[in-house]
N, C-alpha and C. Protein backbone atom coordinates (compact mmCIF):
# COMPACT_ATOMS: atom_id res chain seq x y z
N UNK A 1 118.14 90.34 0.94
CA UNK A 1 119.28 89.46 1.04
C UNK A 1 118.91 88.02 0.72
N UNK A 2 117.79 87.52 0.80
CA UNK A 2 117.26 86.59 0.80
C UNK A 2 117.10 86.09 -0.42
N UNK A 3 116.58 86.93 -1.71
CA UNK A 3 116.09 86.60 -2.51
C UNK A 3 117.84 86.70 -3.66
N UNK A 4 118.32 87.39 -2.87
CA UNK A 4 119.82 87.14 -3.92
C UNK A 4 120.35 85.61 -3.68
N UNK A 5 120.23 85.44 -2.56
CA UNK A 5 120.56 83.56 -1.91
C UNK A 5 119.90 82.83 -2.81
N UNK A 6 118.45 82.99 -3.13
CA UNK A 6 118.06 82.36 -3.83
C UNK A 6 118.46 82.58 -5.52
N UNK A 7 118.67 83.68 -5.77
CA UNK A 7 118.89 84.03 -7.53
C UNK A 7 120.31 83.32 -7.44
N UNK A 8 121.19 83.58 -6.52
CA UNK A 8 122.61 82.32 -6.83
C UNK A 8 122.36 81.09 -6.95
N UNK A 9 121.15 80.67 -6.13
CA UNK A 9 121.35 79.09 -6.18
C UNK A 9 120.43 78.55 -7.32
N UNK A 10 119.59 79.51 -7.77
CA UNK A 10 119.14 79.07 -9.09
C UNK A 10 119.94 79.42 -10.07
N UNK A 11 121.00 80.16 -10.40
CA UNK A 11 121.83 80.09 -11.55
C UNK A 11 122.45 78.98 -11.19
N UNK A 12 123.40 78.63 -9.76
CA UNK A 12 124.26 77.49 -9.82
C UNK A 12 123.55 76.34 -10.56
N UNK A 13 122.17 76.40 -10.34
CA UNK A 13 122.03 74.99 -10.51
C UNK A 13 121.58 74.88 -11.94
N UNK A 14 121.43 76.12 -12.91
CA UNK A 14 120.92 75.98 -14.05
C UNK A 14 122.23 75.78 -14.56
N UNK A 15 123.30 76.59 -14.02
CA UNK A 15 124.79 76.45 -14.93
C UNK A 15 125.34 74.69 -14.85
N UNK A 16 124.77 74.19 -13.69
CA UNK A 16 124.89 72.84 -13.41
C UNK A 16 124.34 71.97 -14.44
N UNK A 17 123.35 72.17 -14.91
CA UNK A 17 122.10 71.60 -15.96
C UNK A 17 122.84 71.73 -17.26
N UNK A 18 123.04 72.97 -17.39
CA UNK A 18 123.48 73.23 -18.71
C UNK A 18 124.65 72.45 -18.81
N UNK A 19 125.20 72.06 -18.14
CA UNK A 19 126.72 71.46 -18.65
C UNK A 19 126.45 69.91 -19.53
N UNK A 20 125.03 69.36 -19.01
CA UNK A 20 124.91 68.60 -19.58
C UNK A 20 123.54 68.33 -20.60
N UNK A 21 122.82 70.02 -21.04
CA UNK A 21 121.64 70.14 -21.85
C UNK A 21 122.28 70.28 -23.68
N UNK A 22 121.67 69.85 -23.74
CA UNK A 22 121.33 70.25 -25.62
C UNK A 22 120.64 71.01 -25.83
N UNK A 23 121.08 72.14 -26.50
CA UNK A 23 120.41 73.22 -27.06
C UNK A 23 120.14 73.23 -28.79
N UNK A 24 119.26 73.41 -29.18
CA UNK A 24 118.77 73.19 -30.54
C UNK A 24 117.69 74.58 -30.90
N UNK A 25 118.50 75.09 -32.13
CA UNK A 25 117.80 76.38 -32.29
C UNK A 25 116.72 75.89 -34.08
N UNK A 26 115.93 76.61 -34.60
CA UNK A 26 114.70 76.38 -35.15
C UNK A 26 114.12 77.36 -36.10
N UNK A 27 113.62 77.43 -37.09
CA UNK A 27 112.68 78.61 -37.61
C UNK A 27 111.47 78.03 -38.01
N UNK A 28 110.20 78.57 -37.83
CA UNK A 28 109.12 77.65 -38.00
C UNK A 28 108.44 78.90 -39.30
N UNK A 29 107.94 78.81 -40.38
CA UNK A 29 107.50 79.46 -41.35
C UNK A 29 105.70 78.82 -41.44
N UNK A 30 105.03 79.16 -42.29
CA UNK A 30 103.64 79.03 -41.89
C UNK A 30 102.25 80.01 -42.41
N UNK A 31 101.52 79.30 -43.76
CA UNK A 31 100.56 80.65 -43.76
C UNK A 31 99.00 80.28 -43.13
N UNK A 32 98.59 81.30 -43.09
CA UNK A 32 97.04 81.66 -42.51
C UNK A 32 96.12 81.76 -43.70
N UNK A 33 95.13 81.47 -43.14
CA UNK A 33 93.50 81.49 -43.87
C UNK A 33 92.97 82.47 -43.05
N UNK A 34 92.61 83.79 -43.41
CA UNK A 34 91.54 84.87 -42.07
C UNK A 34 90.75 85.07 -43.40
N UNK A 35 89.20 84.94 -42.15
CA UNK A 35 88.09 85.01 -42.71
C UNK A 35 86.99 85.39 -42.03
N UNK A 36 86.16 86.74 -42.27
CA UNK A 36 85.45 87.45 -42.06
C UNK A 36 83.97 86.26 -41.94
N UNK A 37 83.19 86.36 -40.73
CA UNK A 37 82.20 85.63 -40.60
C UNK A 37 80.82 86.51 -40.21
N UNK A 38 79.37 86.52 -41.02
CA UNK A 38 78.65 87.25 -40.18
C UNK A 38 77.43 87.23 -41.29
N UNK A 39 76.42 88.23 -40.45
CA UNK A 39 75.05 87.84 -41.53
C UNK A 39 75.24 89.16 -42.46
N UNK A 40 76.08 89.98 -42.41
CA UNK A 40 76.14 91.78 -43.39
C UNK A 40 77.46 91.56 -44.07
N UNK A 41 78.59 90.62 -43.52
CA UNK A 41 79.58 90.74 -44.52
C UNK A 41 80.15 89.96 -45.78
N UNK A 42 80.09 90.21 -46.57
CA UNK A 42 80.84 89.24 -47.67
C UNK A 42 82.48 88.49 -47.68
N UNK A 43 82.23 87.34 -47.13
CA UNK A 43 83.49 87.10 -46.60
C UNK A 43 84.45 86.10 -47.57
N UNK A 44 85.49 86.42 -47.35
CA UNK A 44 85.86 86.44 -48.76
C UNK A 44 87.58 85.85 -47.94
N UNK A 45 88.36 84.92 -48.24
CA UNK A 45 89.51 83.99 -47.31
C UNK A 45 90.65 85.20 -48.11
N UNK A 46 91.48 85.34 -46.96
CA UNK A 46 92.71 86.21 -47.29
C UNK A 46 93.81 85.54 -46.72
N UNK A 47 95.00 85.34 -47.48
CA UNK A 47 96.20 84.50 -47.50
C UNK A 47 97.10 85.33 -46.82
N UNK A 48 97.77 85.25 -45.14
CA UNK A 48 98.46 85.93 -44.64
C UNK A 48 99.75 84.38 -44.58
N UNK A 49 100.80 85.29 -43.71
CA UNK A 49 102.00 84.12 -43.72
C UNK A 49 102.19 84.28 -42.01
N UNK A 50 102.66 83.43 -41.66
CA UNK A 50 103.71 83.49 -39.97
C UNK A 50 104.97 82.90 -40.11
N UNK A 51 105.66 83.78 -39.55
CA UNK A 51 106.54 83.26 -39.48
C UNK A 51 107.23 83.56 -37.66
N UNK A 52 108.90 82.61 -37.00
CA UNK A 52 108.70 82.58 -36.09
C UNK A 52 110.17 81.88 -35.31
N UNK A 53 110.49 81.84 -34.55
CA UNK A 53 112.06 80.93 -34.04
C UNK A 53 111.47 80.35 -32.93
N UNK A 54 112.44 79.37 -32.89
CA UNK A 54 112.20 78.32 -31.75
C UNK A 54 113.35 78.22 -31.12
N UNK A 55 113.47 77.24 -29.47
CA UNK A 55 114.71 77.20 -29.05
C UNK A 55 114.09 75.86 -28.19
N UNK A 56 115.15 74.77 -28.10
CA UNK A 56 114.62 73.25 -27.41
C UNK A 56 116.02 73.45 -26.92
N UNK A 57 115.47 73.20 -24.91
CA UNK A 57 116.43 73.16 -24.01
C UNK A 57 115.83 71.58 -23.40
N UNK A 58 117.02 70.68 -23.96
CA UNK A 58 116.73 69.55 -23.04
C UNK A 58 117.66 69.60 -21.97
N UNK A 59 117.28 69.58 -21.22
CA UNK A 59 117.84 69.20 -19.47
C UNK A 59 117.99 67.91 -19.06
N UNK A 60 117.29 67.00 -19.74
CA UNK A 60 117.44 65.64 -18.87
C UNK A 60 116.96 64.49 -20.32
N UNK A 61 117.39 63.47 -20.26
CA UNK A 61 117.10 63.06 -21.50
C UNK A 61 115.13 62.67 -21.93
N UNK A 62 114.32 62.80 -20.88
CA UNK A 62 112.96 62.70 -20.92
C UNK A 62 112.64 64.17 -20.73
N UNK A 63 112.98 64.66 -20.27
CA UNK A 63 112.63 66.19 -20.36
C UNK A 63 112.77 67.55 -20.44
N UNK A 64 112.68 69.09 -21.11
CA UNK A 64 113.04 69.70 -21.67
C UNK A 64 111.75 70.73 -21.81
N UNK A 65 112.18 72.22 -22.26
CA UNK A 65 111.22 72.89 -22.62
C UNK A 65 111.97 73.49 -24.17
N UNK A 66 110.73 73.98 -24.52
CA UNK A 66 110.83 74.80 -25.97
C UNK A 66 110.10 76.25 -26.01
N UNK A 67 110.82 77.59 -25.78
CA UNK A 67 110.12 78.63 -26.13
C UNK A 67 109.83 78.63 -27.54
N UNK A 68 108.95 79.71 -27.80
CA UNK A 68 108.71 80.14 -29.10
C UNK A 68 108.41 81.58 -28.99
N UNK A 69 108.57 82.33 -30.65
CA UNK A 69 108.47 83.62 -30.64
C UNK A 69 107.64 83.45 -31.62
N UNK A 70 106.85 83.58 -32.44
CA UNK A 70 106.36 83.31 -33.68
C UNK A 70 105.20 85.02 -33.83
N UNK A 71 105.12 85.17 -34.86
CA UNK A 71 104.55 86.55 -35.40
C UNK A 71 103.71 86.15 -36.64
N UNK A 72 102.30 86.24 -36.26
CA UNK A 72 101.18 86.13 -37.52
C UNK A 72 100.65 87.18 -37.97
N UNK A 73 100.51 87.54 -39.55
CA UNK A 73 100.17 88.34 -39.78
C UNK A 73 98.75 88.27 -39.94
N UNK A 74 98.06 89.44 -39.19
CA UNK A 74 96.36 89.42 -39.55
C UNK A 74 95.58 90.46 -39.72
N UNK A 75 94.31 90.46 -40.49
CA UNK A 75 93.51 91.31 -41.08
C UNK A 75 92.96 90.61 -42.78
N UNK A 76 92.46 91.69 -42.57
CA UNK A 76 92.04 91.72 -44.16
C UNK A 76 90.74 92.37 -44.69
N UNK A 77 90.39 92.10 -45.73
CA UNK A 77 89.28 93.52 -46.19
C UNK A 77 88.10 92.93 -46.77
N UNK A 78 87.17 93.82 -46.62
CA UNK A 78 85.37 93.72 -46.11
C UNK A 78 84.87 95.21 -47.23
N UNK A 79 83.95 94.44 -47.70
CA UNK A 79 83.62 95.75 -48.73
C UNK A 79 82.07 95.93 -47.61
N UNK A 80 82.34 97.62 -47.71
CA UNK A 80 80.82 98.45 -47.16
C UNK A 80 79.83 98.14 -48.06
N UNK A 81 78.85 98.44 -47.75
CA UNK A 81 77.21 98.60 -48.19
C UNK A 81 78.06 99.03 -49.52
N UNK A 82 78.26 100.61 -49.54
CA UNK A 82 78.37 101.47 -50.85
C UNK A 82 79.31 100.84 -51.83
N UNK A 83 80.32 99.97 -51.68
CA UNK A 83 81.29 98.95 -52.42
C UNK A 83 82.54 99.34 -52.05
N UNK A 84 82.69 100.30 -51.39
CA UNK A 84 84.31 100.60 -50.87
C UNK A 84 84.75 99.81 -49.95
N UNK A 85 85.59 99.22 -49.92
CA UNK A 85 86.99 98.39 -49.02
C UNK A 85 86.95 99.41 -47.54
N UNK A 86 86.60 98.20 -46.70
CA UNK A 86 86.99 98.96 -45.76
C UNK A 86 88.60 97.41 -44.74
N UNK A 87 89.59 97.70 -44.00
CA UNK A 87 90.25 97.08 -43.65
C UNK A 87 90.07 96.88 -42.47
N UNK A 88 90.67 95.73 -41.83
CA UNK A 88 89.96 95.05 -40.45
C UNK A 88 91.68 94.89 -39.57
């Protein structure tokens, strides 16, 4: 019972906030450098991309948070001893 008292009075007071927040939505795009490091491998820079959304909740005019979701793509390929590709 307790903890519902509390889940009301934290929505009241976020629905309170919000009446006077700015919400601002975002896409952040972005590529990568991955690169194999070591004394056996031939390392060799592979061009991946990220991409990603954003969301800026200001609450107060000094302060505010920003989630993010963002997704990088990674790997890339390493030749064996014998010369075959192997993927990472």
């Amino acid at each position: 019972m307790k903890a519902t008292k509390k889940l009301i009075m934290l929505l009241a007071m976020l629905a309170c906030m919000s009446a006077s927040a700015q919400v601002k939505f975002g896409a952040k795009v972005g590529l990568d450098l991955t690169n194999f490091w070591g004394k056996e491998c031939g390392h060799q820079m592979v061009l991946n991309y990220q991409a990603g959304l954003l969301m800026e909740y200001k609450f107060h005019p000094h302060f505010g948070i920003s989630p993010e979701v963002v997704f990088a793509a990674q790997g890339g390929q390493e030749k064996a001893d014998d010369g075959s590709e192997m993927g990472a």
